[in-house]
PDB file of N, CA and C in Angstrom:
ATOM      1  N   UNK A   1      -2.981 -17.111 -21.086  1.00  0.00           N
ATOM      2  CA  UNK A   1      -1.550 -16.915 -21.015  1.00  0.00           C
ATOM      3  C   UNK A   1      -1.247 -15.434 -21.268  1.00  0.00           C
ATOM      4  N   UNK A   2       0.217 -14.974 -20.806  1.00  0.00           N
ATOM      5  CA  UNK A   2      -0.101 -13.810 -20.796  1.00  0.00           C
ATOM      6  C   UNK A   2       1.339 -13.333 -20.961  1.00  0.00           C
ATOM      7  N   UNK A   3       1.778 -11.974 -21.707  1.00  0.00           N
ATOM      8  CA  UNK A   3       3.260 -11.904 -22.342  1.00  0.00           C
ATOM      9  C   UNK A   3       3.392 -10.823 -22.020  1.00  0.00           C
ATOM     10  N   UNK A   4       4.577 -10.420 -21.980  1.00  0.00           N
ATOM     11  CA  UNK A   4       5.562  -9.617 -21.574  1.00  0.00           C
ATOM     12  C   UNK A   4       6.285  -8.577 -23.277  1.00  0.00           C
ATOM     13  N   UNK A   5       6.172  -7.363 -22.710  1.00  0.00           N
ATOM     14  CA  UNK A   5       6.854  -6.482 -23.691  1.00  0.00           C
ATOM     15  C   UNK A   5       7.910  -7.267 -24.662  1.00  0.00           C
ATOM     16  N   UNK A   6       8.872  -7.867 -23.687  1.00  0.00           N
ATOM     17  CA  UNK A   6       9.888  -8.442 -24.141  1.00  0.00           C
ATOM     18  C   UNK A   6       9.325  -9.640 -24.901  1.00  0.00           C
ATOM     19  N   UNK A   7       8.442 -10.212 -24.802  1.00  0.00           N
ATOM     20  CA  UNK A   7       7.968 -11.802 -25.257  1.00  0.00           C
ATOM     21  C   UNK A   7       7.745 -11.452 -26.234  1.00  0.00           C
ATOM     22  N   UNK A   8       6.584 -10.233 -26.470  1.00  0.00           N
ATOM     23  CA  UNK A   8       5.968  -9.874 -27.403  1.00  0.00           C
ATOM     24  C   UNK A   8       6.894  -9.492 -28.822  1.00  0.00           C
ATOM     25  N   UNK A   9       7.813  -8.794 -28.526  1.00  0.00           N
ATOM     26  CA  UNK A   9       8.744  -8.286 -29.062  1.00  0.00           C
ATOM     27  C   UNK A   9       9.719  -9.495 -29.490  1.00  0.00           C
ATOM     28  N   UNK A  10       9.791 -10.388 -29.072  1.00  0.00           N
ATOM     29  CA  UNK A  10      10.683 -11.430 -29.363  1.00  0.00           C
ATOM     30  C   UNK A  10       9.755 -12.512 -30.149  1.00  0.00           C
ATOM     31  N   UNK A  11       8.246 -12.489 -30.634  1.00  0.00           N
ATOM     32  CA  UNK A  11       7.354 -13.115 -31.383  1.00  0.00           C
ATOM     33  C   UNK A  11       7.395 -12.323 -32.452  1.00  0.00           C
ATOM     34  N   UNK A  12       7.676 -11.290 -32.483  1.00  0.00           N
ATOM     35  CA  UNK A  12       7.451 -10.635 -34.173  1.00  0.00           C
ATOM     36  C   UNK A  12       9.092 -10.371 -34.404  1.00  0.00           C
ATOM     37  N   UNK A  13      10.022 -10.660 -33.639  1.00  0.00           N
ATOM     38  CA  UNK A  13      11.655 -10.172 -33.960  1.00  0.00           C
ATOM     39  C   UNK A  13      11.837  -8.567 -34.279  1.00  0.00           C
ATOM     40  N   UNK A  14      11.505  -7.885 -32.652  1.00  0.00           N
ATOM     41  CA  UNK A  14      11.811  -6.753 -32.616  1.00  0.00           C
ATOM     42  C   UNK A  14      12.138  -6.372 -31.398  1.00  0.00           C
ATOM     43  N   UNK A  15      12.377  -5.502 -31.005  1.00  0.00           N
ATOM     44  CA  UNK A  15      12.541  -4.841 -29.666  1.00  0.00           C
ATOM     45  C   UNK A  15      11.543  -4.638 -28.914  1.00  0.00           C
ATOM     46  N   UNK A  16      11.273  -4.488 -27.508  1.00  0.00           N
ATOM     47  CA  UNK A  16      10.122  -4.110 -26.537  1.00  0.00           C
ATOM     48  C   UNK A  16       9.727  -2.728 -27.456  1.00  0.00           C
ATOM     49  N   UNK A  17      11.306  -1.505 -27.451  1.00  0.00           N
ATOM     50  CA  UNK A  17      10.453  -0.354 -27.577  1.00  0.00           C
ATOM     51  C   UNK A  17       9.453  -0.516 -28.727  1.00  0.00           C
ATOM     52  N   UNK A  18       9.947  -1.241 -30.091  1.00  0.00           N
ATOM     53  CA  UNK A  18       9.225  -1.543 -30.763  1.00  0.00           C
ATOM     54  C   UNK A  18       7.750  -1.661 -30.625  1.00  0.00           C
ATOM     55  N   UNK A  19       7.587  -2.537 -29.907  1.00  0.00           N
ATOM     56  CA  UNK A  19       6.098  -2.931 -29.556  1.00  0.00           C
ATOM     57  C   UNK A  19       5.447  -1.728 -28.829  1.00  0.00           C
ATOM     58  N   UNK A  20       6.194  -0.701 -27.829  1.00  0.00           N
ATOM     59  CA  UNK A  20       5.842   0.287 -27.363  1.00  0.00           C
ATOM     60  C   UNK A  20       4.980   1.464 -28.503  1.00  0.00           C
ATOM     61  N   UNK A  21       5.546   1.949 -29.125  1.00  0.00           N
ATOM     62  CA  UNK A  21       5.735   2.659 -30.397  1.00  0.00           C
ATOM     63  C   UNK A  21       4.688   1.767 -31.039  1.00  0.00           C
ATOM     64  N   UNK A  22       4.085   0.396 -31.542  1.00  0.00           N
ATOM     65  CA  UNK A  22       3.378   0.387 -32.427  1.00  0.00           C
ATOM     66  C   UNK A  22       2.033   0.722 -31.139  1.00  0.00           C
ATOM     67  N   UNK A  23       2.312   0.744 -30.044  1.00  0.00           N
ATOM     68  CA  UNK A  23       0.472   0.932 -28.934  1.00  0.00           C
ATOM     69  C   UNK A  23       0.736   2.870 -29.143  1.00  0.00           C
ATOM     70  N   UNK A  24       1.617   2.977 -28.755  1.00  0.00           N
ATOM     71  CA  UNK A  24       1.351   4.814 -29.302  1.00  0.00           C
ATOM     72  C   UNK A  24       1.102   5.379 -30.157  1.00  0.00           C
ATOM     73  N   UNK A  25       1.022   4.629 -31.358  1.00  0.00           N
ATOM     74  CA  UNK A  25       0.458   4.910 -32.766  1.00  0.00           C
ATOM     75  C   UNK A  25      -0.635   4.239 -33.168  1.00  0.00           C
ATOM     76  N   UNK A  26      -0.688   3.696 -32.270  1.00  0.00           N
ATOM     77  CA  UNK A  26      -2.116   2.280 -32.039  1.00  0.00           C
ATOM     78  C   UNK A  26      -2.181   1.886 -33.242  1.00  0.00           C
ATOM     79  N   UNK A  27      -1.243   0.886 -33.558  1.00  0.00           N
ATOM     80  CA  UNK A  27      -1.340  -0.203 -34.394  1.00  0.00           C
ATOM     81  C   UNK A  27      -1.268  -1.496 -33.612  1.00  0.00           C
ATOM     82  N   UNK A  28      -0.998  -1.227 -32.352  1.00  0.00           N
ATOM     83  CA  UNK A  28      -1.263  -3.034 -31.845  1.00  0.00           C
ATOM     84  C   UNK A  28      -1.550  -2.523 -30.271  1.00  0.00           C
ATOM     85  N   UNK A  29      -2.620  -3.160 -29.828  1.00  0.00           N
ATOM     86  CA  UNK A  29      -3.199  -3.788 -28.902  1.00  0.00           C
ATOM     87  C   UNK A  29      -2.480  -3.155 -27.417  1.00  0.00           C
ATOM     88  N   UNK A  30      -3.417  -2.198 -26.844  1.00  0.00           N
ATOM     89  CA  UNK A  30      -2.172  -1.800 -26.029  1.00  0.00           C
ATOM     90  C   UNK A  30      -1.680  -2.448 -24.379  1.00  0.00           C
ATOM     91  N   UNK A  31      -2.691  -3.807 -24.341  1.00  0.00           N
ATOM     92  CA  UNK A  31      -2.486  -5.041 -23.775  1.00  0.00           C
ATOM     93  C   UNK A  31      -2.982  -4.590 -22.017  1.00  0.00           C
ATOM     94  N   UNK A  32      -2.680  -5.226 -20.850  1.00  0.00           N
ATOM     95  CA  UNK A  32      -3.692  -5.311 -20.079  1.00  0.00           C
ATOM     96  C   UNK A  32      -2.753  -4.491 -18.549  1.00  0.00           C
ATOM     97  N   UNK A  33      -2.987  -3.412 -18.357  1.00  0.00           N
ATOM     98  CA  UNK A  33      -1.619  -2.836 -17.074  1.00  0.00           C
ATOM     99  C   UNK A  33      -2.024  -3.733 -15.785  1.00  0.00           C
ATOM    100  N   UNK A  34      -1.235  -4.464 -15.137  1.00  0.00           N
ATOM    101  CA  UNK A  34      -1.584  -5.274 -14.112  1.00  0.00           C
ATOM    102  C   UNK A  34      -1.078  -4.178 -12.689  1.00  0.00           C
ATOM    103  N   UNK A  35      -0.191  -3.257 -13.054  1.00  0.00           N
ATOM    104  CA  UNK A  35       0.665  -2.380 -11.814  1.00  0.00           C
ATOM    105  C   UNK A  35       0.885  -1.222 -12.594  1.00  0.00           C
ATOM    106  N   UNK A  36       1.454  -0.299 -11.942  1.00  0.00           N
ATOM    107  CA  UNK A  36       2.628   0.308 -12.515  1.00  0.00           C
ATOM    108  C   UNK A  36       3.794  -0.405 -13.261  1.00  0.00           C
ATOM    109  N   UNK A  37       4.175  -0.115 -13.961  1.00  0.00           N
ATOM    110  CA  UNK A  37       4.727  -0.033 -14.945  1.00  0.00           C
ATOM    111  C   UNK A  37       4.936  -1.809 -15.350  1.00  0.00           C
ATOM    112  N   UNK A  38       3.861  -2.537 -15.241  1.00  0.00           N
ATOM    113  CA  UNK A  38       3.743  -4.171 -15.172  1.00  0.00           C
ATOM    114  C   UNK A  38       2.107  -4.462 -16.137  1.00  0.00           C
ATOM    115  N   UNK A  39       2.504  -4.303 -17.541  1.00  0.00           N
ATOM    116  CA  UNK A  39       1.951  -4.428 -18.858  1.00  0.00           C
ATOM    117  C   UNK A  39       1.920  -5.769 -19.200  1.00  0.00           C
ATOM    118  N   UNK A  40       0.840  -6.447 -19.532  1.00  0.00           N
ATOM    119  CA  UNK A  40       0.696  -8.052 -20.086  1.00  0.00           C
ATOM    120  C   UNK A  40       0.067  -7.530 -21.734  1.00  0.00           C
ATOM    121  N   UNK A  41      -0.307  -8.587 -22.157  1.00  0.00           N
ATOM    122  CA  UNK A  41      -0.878  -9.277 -23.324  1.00  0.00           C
ATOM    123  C   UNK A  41      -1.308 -10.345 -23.579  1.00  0.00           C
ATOM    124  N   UNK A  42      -2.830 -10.913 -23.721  1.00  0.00           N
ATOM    125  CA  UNK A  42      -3.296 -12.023 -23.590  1.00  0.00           C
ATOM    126  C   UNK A  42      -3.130 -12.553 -25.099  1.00  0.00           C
ATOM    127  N   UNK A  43      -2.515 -13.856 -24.989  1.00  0.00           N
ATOM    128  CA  UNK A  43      -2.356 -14.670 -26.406  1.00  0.00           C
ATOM    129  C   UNK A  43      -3.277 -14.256 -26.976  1.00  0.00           C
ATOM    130  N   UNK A  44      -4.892 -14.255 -26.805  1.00  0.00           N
ATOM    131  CA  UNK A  44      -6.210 -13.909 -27.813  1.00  0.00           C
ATOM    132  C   UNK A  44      -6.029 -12.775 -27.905  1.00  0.00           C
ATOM    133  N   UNK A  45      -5.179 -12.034 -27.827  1.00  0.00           N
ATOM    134  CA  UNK A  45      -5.402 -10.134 -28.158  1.00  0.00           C
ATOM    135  C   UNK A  45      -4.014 -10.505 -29.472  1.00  0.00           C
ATOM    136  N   UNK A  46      -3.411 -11.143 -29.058  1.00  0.00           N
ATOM    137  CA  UNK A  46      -2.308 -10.974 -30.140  1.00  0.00           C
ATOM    138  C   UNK A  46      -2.940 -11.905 -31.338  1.00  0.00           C
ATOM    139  N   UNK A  47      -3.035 -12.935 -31.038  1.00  0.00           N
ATOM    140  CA  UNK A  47      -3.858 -13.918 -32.184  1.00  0.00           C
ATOM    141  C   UNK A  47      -5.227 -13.608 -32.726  1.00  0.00           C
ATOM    142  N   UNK A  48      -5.970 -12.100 -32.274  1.00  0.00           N
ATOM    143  CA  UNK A  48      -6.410 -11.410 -32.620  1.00  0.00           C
ATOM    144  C   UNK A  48      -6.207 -10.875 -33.564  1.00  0.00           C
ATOM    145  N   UNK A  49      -5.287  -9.570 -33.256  1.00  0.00           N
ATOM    146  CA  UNK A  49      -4.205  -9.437 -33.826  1.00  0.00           C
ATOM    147  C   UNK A  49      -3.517  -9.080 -35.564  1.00  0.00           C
ATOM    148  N   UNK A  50      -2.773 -10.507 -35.131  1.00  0.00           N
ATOM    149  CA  UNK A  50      -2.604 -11.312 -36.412  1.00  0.00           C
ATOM    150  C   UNK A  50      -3.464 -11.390 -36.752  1.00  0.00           C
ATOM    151  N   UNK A  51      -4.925 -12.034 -36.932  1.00  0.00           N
ATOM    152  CA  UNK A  51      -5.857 -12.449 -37.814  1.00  0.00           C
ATOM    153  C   UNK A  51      -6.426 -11.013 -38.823  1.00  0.00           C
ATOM    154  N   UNK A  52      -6.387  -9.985 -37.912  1.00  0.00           N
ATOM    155  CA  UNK A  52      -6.781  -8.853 -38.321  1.00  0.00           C
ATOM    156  C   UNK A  52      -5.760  -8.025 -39.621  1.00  0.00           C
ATOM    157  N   UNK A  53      -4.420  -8.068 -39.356  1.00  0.00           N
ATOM    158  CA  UNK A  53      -2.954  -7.965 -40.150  1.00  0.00           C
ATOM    159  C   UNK A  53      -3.293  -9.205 -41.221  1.00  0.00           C
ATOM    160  N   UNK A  54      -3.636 -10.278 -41.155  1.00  0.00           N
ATOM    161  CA  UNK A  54      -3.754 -11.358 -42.277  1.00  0.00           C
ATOM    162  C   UNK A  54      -4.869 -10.560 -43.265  1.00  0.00           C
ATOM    163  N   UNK A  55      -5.469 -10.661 -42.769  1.00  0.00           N
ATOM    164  CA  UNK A  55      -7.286 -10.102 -43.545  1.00  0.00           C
ATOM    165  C   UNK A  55      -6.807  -9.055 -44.023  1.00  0.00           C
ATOM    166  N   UNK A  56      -6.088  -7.851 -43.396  1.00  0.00           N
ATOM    167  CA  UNK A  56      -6.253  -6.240 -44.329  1.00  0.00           C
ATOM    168  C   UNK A  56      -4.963  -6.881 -45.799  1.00  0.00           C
ATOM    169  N   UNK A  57      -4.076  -7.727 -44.973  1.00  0.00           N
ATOM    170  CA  UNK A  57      -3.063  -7.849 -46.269  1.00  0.00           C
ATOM    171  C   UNK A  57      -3.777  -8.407 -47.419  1.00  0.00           C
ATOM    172  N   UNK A  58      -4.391  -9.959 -47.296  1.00  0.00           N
ATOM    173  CA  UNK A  58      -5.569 -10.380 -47.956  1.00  0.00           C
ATOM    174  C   UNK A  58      -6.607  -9.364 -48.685  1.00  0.00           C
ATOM    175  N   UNK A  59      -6.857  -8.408 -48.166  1.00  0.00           N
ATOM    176  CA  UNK A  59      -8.072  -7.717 -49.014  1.00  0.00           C
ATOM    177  C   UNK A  59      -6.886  -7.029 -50.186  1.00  0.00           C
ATOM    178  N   UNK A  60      -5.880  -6.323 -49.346  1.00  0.00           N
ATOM    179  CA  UNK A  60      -4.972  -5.216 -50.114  1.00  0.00           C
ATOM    180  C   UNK A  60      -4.440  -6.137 -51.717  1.00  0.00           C
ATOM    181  N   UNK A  61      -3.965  -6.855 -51.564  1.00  0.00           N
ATOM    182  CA  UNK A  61      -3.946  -7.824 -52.161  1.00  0.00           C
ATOM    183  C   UNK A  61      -4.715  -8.320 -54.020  1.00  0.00           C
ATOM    184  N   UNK A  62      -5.742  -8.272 -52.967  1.00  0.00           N
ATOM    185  CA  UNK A  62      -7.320  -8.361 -54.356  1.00  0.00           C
ATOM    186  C   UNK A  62      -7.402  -7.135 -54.942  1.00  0.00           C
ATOM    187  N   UNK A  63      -6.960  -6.135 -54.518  1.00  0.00           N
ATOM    188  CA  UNK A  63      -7.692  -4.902 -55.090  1.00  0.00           C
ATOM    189  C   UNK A  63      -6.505  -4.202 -55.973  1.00  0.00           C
TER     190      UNK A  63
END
């Protein structure tokens, strides 16, 4: 399955540019260019992801 700036952005409750801005600072996944200016994201890159954001909070956490 495969998401859209806007989708993406509407799973964490933020804006597209949002999601833009966290791939230019590369904090998230900068997802798969199918065209010009026609950007996806495969559910396993985001549920990736997350698992990765769970774990660093989890360690931060313990220490």
């Amino acid at each position: 399955m495969h998401f859209t700036d806007t989708e993406v952005g509407n799973y964490y409750s933020v804006s597209r540019h949002t999601i833009w801005r966290w791939v230019r600072e590369s904090k998230f996944p900068r997802g798969k260019k199918l065209s010009s200016g026609s950007t996806r994201w495969l559910k396993s890159d985001i549920e990736k992801f997350d698992q990765e954001v769970l774990r660093r909070n989890e360690t931060a956490l313990t220490e």
